[in-house]
Protein backbone atom coordinates (compact mmCIF):
# COMPACT_ATOMS: atom_id res chain seq x y z
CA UNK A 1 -17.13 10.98 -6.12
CA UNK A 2 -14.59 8.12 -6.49
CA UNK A 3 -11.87 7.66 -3.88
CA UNK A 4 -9.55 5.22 -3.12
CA UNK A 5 -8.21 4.24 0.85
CA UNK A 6 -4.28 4.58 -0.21
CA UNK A 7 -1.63 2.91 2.62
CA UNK A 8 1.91 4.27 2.80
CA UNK A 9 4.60 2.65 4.91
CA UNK A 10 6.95 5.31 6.51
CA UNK A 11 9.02 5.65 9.48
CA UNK A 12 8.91 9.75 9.74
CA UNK A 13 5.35 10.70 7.94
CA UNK A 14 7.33 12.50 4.66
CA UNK A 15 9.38 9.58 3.05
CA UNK A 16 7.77 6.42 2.08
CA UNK A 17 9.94 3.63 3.63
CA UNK A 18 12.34 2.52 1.91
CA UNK A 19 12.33 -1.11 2.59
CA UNK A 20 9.44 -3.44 2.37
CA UNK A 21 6.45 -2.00 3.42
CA UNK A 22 5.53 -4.63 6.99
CA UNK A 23 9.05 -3.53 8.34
CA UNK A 24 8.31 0.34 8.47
CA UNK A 25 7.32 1.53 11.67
CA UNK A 26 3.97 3.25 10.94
CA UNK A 27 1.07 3.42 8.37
CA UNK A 28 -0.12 6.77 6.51
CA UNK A 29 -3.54 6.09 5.21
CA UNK A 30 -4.32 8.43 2.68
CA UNK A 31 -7.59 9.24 0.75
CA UNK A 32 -7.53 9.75 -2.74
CA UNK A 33 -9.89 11.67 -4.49
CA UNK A 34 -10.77 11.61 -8.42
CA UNK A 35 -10.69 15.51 -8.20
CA UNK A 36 -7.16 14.88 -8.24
CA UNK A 37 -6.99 15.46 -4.48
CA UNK A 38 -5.80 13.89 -1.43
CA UNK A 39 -5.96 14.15 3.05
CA UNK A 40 -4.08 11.73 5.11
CA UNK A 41 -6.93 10.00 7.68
CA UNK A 42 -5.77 8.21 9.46
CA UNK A 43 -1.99 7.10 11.29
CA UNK A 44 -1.38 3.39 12.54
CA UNK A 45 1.67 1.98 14.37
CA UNK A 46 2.68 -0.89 13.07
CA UNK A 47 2.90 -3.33 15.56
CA UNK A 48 4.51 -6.57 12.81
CA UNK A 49 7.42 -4.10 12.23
CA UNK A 50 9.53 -6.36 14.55
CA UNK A 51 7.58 -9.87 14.35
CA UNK A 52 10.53 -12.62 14.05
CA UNK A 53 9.72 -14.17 10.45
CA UNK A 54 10.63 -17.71 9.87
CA UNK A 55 13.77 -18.01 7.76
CA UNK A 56 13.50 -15.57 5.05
CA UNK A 57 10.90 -12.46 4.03
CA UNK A 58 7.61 -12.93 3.24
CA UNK A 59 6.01 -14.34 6.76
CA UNK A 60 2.51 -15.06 6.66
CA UNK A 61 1.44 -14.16 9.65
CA UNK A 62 3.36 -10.96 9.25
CA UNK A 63 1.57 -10.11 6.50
CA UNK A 64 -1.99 -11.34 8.02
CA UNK A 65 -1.27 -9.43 11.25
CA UNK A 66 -0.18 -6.23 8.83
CA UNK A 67 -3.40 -6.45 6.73
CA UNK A 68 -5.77 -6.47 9.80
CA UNK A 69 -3.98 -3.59 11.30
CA UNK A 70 -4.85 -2.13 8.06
CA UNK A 71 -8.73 -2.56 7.81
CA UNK A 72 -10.12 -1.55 5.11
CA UNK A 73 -7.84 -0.47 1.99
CA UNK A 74 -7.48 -0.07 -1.30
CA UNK A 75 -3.95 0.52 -2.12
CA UNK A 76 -0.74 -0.51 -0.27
CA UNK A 77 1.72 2.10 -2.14
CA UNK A 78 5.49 1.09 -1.79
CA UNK A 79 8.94 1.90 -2.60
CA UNK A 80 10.01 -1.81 -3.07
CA UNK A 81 8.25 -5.11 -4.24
CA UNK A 82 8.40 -7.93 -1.66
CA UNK A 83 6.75 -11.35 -1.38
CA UNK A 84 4.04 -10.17 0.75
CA UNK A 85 2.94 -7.76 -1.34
CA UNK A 86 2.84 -10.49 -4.47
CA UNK A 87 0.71 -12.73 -2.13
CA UNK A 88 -1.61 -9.57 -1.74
CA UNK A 89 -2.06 -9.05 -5.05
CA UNK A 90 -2.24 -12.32 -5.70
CA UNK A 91 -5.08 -13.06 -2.99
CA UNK A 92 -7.04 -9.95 -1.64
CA UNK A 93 -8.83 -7.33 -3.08
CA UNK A 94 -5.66 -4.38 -2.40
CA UNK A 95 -3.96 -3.37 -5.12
CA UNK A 96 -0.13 -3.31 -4.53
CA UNK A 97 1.82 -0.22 -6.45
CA UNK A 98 5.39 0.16 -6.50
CA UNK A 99 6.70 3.38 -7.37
CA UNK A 100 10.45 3.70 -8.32
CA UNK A 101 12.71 6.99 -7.92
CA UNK A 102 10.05 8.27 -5.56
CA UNK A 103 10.70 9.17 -2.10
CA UNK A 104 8.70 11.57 -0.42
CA UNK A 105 4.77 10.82 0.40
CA UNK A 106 3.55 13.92 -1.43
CA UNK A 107 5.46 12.60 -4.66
CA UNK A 108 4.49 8.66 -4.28
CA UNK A 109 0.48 10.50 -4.14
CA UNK A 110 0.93 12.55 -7.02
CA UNK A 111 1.95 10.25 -8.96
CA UNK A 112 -0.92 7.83 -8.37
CA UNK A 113 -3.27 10.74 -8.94
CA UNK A 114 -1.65 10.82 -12.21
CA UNK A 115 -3.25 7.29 -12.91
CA UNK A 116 -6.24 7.42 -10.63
CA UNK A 117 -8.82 6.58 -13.21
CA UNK A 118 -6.56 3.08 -14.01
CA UNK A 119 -5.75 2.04 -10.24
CA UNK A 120 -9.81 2.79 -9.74
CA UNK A 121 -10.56 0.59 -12.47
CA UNK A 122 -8.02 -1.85 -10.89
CA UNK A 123 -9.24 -2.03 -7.35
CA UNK A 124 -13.09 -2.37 -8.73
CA UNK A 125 -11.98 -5.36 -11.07
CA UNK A 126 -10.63 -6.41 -7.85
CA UNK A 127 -13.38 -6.28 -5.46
CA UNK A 128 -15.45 -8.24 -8.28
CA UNK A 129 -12.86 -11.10 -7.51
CA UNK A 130 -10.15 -10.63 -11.18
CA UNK A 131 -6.14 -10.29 -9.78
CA UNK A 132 -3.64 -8.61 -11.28
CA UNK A 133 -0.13 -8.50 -10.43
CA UNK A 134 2.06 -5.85 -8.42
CA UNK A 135 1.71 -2.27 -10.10
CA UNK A 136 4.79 -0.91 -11.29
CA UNK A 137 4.62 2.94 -11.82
């Protein structure tokens, strides 16, 4: 069966955060099933959310510290774009996805199952080393 390791930055475990996703204050990671279903595995406190970032957004050590935090992932799902998350999809194998007028969890996961078969297709393009720009759904 397919499945996908999906991260969602929140600060109360039912709305994905609203900002960008290395300032929320924990990690949902998700699994996402092609059967069109989905558990949450595992919770991790994000210990970047208050890392002092040089100048403006888009630290790279935030964003290194953040992605080994993270382990192993698939999908970094997000209410809001940010330069981190271009520099993931520009450079690791995670597939960034922005969702817009989404708010809860439940409905940012839904809507991904909606196009699991393309994000799948995505991430395994990406672990054979293509890129692809930020996912807008």
């Amino acid at each position: 069966m397919k499945e996908l390791v999906v991260m969602v930055p929140s600060d109360d475990g039912k709305e994905i955060h609203p900002g960008h996703p290395g300032d929320s204050s924990t990690f949902y990671i998700y699994l996402l099933k092609e059967d069109k279903t989905f558990e949450s595995i595992k919770i991790i406190k994000n210990e970047a959310e208050d890392m002092e970032e040089e100048g403006e957004h888009g630290s790279k050590a935030k964003m290194k510290k953040v992605l080994k935090l993270l382990g192993k992932v698939d999908v970094i799902l997000s209410r809001r774009n940010s330069p981190n998350m271009i520099n993931i999809a520009k450079n690791t194998e995670i597939q960034p996805i922005v969702v817009r007028n989404v708010r809860t969890i439940e409905e940012g996961l839904k809507k991904l199952l909606e196009r699991f078969d393309e994000v799948y297709k995505r991430v395994e393009k990406r672990r054979q080393g293509e890129r692809f720009d930020v996912m807008l759904m």
